[in-house]
N, C-alpha and C. Protein backbone atom coordinates (compact mmCIF):
# COMPACT_ATOMS: atom_id res chain seq x y z
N UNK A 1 67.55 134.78 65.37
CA UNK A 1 68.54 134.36 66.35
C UNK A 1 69.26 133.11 65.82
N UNK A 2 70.54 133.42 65.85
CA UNK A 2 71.41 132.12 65.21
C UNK A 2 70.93 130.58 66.41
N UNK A 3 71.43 129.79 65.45
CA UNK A 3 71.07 128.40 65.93
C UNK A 3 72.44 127.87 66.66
N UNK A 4 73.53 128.11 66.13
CA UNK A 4 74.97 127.63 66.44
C UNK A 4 75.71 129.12 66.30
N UNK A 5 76.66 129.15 67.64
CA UNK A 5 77.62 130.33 68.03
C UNK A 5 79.09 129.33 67.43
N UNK A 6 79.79 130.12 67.13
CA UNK A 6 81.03 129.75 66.96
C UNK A 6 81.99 130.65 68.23
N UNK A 7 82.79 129.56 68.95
CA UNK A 7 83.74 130.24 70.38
C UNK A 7 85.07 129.15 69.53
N UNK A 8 86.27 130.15 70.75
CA UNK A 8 87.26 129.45 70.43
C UNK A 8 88.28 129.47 71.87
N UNK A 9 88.69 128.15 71.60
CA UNK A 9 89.39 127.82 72.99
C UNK A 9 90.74 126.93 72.86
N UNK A 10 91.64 128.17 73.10
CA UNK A 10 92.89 127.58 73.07
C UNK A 10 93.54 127.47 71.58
N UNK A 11 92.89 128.12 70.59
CA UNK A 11 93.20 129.19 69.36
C UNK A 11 92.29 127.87 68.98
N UNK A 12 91.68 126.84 68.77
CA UNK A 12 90.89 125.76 68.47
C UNK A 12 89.12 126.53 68.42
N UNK A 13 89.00 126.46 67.27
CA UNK A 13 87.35 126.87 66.91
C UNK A 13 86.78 125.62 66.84
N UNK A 14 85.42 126.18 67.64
CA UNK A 14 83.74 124.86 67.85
C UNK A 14 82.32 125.74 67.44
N UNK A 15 82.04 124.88 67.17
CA UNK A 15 80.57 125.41 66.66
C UNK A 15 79.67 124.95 68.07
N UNK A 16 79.18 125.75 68.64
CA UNK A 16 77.86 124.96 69.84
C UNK A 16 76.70 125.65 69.16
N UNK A 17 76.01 124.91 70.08
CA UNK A 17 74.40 125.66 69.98
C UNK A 17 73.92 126.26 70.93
N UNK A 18 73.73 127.59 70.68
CA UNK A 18 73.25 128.98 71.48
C UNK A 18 72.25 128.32 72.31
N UNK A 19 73.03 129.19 72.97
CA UNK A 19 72.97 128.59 74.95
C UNK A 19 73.90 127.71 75.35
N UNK A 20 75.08 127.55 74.86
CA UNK A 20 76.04 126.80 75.36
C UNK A 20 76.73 127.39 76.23
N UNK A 21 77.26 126.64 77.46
CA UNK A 21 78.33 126.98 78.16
C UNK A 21 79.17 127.06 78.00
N UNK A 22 80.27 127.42 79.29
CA UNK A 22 81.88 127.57 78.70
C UNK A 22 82.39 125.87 78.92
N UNK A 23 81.69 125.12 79.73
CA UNK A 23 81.61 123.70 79.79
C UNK A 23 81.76 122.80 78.29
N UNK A 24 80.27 123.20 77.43
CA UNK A 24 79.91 122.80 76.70
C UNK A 24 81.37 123.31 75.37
N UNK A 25 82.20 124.43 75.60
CA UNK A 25 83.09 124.96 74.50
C UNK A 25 84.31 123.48 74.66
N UNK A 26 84.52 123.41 76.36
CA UNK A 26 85.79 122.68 76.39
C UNK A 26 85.77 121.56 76.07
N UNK A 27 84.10 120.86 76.59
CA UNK A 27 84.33 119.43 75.51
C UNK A 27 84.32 119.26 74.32
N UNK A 28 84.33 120.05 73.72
CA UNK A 28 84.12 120.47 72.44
C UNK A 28 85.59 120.12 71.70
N UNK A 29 86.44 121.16 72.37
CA UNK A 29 87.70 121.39 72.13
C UNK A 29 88.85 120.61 72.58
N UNK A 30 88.59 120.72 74.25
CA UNK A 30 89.56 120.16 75.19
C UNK A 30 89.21 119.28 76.03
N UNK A 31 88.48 118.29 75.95
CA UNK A 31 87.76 117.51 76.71
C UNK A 31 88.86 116.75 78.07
N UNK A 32 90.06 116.49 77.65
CA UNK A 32 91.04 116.40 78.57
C UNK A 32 91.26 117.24 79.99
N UNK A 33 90.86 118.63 79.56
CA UNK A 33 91.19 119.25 80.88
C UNK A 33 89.79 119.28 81.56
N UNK A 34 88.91 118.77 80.84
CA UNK A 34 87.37 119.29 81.88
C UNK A 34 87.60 118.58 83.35
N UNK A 35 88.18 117.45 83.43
CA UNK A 35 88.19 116.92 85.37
C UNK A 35 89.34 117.81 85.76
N UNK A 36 90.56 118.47 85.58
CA UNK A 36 90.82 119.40 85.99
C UNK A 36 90.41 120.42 86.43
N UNK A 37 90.18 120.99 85.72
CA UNK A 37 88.89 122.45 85.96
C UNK A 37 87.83 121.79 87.01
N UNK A 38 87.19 120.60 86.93
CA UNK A 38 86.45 120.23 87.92
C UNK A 38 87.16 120.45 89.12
N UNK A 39 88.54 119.70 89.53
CA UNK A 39 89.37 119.83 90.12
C UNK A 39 89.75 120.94 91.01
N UNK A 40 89.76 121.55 89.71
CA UNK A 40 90.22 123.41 90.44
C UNK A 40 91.97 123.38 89.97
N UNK A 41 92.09 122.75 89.36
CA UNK A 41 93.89 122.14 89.04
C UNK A 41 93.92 122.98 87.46
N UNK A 42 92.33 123.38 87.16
CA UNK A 42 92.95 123.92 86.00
C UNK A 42 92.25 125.71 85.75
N UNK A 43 92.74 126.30 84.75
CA UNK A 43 92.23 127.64 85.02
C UNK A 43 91.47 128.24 83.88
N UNK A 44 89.80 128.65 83.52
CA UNK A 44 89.48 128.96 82.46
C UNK A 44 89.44 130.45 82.44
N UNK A 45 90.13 130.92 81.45
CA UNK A 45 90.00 132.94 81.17
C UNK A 45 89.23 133.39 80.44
N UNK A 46 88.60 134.51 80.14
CA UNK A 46 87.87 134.58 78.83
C UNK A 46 89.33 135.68 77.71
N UNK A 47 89.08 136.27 77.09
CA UNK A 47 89.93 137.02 76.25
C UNK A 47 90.77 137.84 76.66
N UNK A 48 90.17 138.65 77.66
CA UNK A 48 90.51 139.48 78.61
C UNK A 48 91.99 139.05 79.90
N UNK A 49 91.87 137.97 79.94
CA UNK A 49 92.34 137.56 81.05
C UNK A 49 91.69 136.82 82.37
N UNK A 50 90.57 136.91 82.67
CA UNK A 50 89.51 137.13 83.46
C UNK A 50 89.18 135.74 83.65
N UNK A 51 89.26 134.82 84.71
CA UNK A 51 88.42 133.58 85.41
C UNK A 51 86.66 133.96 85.15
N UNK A 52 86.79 132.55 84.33
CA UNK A 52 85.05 132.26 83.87
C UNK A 52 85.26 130.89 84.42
N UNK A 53 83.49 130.70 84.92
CA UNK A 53 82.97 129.87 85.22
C UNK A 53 82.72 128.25 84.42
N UNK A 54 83.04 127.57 84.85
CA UNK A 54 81.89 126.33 83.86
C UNK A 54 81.05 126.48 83.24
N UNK A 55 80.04 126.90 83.73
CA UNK A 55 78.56 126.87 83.89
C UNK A 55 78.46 128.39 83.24
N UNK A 56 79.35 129.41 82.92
CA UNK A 56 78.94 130.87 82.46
C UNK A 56 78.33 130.37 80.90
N UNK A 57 77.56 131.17 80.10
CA UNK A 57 76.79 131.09 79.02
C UNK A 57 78.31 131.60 77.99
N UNK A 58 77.89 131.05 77.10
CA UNK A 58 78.81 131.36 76.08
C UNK A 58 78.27 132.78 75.14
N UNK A 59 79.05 133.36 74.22
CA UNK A 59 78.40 134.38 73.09
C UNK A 59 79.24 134.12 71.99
N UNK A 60 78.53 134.56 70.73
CA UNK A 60 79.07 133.90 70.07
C UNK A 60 80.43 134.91 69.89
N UNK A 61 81.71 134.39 69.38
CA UNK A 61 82.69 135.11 69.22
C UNK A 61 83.72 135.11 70.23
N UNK A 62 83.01 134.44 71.25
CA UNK A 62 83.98 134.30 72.63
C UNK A 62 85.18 133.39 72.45
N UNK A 63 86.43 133.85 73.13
CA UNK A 63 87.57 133.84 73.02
C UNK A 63 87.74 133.23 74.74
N UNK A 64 88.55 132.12 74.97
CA UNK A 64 88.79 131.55 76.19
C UNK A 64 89.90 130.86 75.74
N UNK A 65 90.63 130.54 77.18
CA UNK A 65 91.73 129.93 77.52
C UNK A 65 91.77 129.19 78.52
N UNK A 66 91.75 127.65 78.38
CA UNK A 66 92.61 126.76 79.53
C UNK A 66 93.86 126.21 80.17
N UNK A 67 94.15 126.34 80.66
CA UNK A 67 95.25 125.79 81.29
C UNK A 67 95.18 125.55 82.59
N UNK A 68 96.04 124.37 82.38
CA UNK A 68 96.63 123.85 83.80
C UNK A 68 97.10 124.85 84.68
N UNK A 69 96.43 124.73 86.26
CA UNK A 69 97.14 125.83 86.82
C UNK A 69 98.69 125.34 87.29
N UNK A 70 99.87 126.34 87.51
CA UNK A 70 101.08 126.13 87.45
C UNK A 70 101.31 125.75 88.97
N UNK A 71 100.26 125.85 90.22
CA UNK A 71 100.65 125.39 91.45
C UNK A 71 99.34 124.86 91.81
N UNK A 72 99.38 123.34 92.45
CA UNK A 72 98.61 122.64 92.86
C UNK A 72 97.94 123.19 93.94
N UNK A 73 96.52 123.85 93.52
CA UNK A 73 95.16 123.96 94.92
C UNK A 73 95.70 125.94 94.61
N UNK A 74 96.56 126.46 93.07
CA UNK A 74 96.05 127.62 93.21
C UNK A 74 94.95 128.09 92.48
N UNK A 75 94.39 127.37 91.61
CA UNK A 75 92.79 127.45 91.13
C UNK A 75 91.88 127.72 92.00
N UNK A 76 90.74 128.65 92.03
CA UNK A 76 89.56 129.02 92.34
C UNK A 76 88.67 127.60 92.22
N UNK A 77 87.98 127.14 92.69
CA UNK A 77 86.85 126.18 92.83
C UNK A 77 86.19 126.47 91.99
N UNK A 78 85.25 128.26 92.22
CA UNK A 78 84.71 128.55 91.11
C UNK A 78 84.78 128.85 89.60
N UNK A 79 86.18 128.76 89.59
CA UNK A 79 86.68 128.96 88.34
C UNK A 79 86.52 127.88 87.29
């Protein structure tokens, strides 16, 4: 079992260590938007398109996207 997954967020590659979150990718990468996303002001996708969690587990190879959401309070909480 690998020791470190490689994810990428926001075309920006990180190395974590298996068992990382999608938390653990953005400080990694984007540490700026993490009180957003706390917020709910910002929006995380996985590859797909698809709202992921903070707290979801990472794999290695995973592909995510942040951004600012484009209307204030239309972010998911859980997102």
């Amino acid at each position: 079992m690998p020791t470190e997954i490689r994810a990428y967020v926001n075309e920006r590659s990180c190395l974590l260590s298996s068992g990382a979150c999608v938390r653990d990718a953005l400080a990694a990468t984007v540490p700026e938007l993490l009180p957003a996303c706390d917020a709910g002001d910002a929006v995380i996708t996985d590859g797909r398109g698809l709202p992921v969690a903070l707290d979801a587990p990472i794999s290695g190879g995973a592909i995510l996207r942040a951004m600012r959401s484009s209307r204030r309070g239309a972010a998911d909480a859980d997102v």
